[in-house]
C-alpha atoms as a PDB file:
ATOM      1  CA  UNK A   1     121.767 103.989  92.347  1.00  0.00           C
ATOM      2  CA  UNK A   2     124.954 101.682  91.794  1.00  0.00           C
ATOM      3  CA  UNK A   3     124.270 100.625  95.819  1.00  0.00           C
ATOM      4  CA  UNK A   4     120.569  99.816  95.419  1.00  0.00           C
ATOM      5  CA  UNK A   5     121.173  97.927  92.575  1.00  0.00           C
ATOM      6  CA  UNK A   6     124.212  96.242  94.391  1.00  0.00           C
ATOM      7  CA  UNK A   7     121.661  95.068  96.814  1.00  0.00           C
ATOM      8  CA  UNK A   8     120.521  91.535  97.151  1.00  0.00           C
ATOM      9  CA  UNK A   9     117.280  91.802  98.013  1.00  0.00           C
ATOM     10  CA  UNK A  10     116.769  94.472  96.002  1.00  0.00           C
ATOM     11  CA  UNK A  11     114.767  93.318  92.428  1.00  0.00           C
ATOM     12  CA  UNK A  12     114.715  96.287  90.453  1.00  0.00           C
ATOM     13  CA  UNK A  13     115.176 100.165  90.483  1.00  0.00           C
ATOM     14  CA  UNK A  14     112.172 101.784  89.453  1.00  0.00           C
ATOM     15  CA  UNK A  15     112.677 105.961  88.428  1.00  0.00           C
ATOM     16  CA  UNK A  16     110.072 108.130  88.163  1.00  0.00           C
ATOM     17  CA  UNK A  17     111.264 111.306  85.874  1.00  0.00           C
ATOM     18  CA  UNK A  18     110.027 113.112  82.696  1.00  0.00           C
ATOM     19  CA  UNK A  19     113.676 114.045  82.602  1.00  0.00           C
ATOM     20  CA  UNK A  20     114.907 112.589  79.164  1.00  0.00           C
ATOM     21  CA  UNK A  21     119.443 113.017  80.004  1.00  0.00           C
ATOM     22  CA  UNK A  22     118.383 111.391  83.671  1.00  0.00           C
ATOM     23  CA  UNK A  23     116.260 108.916  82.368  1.00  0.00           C
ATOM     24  CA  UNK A  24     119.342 107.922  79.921  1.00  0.00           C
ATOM     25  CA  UNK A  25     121.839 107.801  82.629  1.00  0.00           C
ATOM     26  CA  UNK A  26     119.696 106.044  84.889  1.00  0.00           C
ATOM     27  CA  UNK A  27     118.507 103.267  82.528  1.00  0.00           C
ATOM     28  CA  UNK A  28     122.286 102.686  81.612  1.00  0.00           C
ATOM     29  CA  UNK A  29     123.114 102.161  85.208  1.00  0.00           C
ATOM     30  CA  UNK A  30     120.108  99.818  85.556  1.00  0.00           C
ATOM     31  CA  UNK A  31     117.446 101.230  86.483  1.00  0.00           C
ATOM     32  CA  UNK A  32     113.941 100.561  84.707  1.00  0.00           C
ATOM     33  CA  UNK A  33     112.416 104.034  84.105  1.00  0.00           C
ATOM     34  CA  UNK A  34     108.839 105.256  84.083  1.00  0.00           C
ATOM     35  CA  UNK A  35     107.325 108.666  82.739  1.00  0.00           C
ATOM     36  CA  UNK A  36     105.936 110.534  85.583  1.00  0.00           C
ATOM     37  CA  UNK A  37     102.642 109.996  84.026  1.00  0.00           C
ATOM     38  CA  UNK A  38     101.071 111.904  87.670  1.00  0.00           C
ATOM     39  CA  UNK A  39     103.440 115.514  87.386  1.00  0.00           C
ATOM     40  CA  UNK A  40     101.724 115.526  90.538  1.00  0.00           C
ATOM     41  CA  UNK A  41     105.029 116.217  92.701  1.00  0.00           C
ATOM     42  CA  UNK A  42     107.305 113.799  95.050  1.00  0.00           C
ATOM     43  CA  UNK A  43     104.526 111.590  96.683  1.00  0.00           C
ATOM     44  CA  UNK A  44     102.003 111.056  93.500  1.00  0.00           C
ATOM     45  CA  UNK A  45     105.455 109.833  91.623  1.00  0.00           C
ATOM     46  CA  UNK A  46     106.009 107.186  94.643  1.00  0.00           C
ATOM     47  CA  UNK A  47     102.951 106.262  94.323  1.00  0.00           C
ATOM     48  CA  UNK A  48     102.557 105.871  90.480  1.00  0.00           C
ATOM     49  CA  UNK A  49     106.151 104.201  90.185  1.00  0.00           C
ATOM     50  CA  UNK A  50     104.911 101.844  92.925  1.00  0.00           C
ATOM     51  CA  UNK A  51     102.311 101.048  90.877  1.00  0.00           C
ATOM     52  CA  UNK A  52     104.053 100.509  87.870  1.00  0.00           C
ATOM     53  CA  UNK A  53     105.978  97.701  90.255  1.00  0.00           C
ATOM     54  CA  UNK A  54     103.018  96.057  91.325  1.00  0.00           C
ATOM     55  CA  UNK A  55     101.563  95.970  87.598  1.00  0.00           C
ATOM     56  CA  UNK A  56     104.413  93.185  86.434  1.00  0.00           C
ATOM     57  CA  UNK A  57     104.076  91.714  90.374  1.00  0.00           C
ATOM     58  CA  UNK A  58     100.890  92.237  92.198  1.00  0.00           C
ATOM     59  CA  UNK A  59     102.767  90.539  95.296  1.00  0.00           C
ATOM     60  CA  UNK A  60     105.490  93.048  95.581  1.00  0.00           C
ATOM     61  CA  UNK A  61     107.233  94.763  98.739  1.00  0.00           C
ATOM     62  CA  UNK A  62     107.761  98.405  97.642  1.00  0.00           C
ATOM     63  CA  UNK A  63     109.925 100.572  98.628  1.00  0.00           C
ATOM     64  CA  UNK A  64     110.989 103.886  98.489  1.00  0.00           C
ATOM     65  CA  UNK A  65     114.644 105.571  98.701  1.00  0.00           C
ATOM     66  CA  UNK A  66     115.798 109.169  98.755  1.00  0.00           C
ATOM     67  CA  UNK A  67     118.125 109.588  95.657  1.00  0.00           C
ATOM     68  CA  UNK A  68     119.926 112.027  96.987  1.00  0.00           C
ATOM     69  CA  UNK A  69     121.758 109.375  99.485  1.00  0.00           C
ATOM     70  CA  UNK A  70     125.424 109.869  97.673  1.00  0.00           C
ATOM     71  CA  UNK A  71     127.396 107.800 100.907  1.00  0.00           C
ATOM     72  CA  UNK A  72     124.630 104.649 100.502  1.00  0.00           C
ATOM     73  CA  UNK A  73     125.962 101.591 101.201  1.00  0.00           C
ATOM     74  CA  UNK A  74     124.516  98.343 100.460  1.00  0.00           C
ATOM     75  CA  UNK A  75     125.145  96.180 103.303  1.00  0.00           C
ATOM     76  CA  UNK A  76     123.288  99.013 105.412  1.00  0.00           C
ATOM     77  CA  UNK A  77     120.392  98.972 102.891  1.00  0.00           C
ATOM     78  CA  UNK A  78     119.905  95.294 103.048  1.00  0.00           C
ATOM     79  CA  UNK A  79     119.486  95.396 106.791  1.00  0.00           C
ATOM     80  CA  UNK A  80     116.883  98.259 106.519  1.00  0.00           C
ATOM     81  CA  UNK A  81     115.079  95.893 104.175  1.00  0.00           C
ATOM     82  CA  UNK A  82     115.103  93.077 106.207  1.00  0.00           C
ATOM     83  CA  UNK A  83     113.990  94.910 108.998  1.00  0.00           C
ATOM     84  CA  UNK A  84     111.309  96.719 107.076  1.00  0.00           C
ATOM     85  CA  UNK A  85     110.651  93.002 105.915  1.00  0.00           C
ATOM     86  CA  UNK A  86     108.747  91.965 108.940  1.00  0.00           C
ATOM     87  CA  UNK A  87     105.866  94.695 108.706  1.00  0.00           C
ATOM     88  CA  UNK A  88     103.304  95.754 106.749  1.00  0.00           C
ATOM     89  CA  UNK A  89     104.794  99.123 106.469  1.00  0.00           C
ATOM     90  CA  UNK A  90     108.224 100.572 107.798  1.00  0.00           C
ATOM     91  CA  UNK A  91     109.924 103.733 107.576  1.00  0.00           C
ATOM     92  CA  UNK A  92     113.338 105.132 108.492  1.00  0.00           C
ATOM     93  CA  UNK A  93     113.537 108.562 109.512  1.00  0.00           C
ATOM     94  CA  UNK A  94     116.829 110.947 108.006  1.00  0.00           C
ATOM     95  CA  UNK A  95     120.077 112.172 109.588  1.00  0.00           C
ATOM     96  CA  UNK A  96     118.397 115.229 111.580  1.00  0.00           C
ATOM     97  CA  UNK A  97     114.870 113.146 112.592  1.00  0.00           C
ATOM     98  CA  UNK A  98     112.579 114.855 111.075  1.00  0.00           C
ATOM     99  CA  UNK A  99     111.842 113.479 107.408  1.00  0.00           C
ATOM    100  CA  UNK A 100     112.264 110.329 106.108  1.00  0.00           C
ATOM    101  CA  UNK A 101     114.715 108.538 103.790  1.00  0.00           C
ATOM    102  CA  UNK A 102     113.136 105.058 103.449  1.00  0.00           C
ATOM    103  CA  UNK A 103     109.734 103.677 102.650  1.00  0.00           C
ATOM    104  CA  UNK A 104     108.715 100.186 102.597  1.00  0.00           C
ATOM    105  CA  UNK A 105     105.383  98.224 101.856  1.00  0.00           C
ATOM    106  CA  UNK A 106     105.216  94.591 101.963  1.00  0.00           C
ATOM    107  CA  UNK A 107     103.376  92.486  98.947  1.00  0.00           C
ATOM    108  CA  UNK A 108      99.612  93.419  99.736  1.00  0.00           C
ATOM    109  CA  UNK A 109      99.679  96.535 101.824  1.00  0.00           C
ATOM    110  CA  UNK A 110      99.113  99.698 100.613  1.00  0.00           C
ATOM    111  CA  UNK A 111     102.275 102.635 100.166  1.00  0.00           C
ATOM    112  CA  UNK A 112     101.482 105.598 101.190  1.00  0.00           C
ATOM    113  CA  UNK A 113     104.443 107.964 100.909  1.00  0.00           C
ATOM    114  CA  UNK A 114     104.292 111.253 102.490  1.00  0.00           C
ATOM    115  CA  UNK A 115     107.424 112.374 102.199  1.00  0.00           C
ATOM    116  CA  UNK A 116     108.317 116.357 102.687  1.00  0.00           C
ATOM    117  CA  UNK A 117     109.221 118.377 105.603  1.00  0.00           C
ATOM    118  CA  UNK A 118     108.329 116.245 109.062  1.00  0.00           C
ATOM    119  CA  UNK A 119     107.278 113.464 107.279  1.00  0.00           C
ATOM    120  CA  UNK A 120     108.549 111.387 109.720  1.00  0.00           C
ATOM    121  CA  UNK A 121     105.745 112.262 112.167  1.00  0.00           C
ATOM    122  CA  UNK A 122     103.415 111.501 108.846  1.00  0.00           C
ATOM    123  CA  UNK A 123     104.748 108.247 107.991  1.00  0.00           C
ATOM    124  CA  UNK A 124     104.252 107.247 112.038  1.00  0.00           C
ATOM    125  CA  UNK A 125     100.765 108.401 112.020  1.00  0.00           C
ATOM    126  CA  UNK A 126      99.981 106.526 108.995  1.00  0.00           C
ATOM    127  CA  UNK A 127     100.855 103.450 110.763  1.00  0.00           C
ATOM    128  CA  UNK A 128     104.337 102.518 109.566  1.00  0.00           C
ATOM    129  CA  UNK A 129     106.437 101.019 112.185  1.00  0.00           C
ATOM    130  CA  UNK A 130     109.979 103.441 112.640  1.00  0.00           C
ATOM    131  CA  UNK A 131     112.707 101.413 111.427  1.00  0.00           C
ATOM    132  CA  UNK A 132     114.843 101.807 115.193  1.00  0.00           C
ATOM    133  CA  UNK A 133     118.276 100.261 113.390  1.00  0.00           C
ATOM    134  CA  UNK A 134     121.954 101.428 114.289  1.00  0.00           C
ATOM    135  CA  UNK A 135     124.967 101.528 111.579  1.00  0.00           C
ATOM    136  CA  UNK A 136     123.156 102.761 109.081  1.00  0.00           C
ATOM    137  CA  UNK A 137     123.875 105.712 108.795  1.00  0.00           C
ATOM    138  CA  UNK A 138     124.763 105.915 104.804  1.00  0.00           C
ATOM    139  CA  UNK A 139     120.989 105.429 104.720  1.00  0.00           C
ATOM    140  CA  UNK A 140     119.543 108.472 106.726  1.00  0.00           C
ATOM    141  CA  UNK A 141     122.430 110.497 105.752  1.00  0.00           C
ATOM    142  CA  UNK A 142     120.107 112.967 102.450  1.00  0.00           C
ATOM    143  CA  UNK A 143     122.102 116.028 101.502  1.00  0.00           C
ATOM    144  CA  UNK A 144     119.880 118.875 101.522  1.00  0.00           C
ATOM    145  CA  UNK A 145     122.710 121.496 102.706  1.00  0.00           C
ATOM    146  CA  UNK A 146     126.174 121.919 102.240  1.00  0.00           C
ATOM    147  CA  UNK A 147     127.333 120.286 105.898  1.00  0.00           C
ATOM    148  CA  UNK A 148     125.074 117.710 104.685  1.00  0.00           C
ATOM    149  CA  UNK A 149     127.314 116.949 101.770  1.00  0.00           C
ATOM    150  CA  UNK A 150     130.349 117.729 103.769  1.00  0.00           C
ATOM    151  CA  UNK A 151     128.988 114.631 106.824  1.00  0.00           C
ATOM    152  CA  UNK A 152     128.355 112.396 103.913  1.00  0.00           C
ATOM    153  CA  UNK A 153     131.885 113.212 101.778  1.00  0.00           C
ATOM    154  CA  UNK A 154     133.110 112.036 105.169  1.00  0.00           C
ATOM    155  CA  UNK A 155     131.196 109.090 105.433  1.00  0.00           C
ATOM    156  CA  UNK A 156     132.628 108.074 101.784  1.00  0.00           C
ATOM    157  CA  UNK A 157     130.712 108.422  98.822  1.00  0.00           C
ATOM    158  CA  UNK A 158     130.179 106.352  95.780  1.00  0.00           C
ATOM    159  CA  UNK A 159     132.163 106.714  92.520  1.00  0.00           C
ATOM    160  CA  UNK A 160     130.022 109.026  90.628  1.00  0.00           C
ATOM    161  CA  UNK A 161     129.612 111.517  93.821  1.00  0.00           C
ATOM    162  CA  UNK A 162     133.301 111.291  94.684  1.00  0.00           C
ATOM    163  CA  UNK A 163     134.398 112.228  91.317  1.00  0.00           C
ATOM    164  CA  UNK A 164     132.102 114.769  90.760  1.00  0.00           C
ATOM    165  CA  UNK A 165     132.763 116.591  94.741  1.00  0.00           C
ATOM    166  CA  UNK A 166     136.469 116.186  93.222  1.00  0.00           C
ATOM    167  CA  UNK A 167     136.200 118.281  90.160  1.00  0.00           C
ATOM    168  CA  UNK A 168     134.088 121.009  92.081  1.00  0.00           C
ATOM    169  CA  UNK A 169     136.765 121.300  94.596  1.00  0.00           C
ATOM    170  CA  UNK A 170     139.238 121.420  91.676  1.00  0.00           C
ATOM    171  CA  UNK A 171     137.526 124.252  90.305  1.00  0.00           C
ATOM    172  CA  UNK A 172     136.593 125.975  93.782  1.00  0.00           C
ATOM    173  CA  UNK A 173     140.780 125.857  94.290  1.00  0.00           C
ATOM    174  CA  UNK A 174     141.226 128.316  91.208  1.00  0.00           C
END
């Protein structure tokens, strides 16, 4: 979160969560929250929080991050958006090539985020153009297993993550 909202280009943080002690913590960091009025799973909430983008600024470019991208670094973000700038929609495809960590739509085009399992073979059928960038890895790199963590501890994480991987390894050393 601290990265996105680090970014230039980036305007705003938009979370999607009925989850009142996330929804605190987020809002506090900087994030503008939303109620995820769809409780329709992953891609409805995209969609919706979209939405609530476009509502303040029909003109928009959207996009969509993983949050669980604990080694994102904002210089590497702001290249992915200025790539994914330059098309109507543009996706970047994770660590192990099969989903997808980034989705972008510029002002006027539609988001469509299928996100889940391959859904970098879904976002390339829908027309998005693959994001084909090198050194940026701290943006592909999602933790969904422990190696995944482990690659990304490596990478360096941000404060929050680091301090948290610290105290579990304190308490894994007892």
């Amino acid at each position: 979160m601290a990265a996105a909202l680090a970014c230039p280009p980036v305007r705003d943080v938009v979370v999607v969560t009925d989850d009142a002690v996330a929804a605190a913590a987020l809002s506090a960091l900087g994030a503008r929250v939303v109620p995820d009025a769809p409780g329709a799973g992953l891609n409805a909430a995209l969609a919706y929080g979209a939405r609530s983008v476009r509502a303040l600024r029909p003109a928009a470019a959207v996009a969509a991050l993983n949050a669980d991208l604990p080694a994102l670094r904002t210089a590497e973000l702001a290249r992915v958006l200025d790539f994914a700038s330059a098309f109507p929609s543009a996706f970047l495809r994770d660590a192990a090539g099969i989903g997808t960590t980034f989705l972008a739509a510029a002002g006027g085009a539609e988001f469509r985020p299928a996100f889940g399992g391959p859904s970098g073979a879904r976002h390339l059928a829908s027309g998005a153009v693959e994001i084909a960038l090198s050194g940026v890895d701290s943006v592909r790199r999602d933790v969904d297993t422990g190696e995944d963590l482990r690659v990304a501890l490596a990478l360096g994480v941000g404060a929050h993550t680091a301090r948290i991987a610290a105290a579990a390894a304190l308490s894994c050393d007892r």
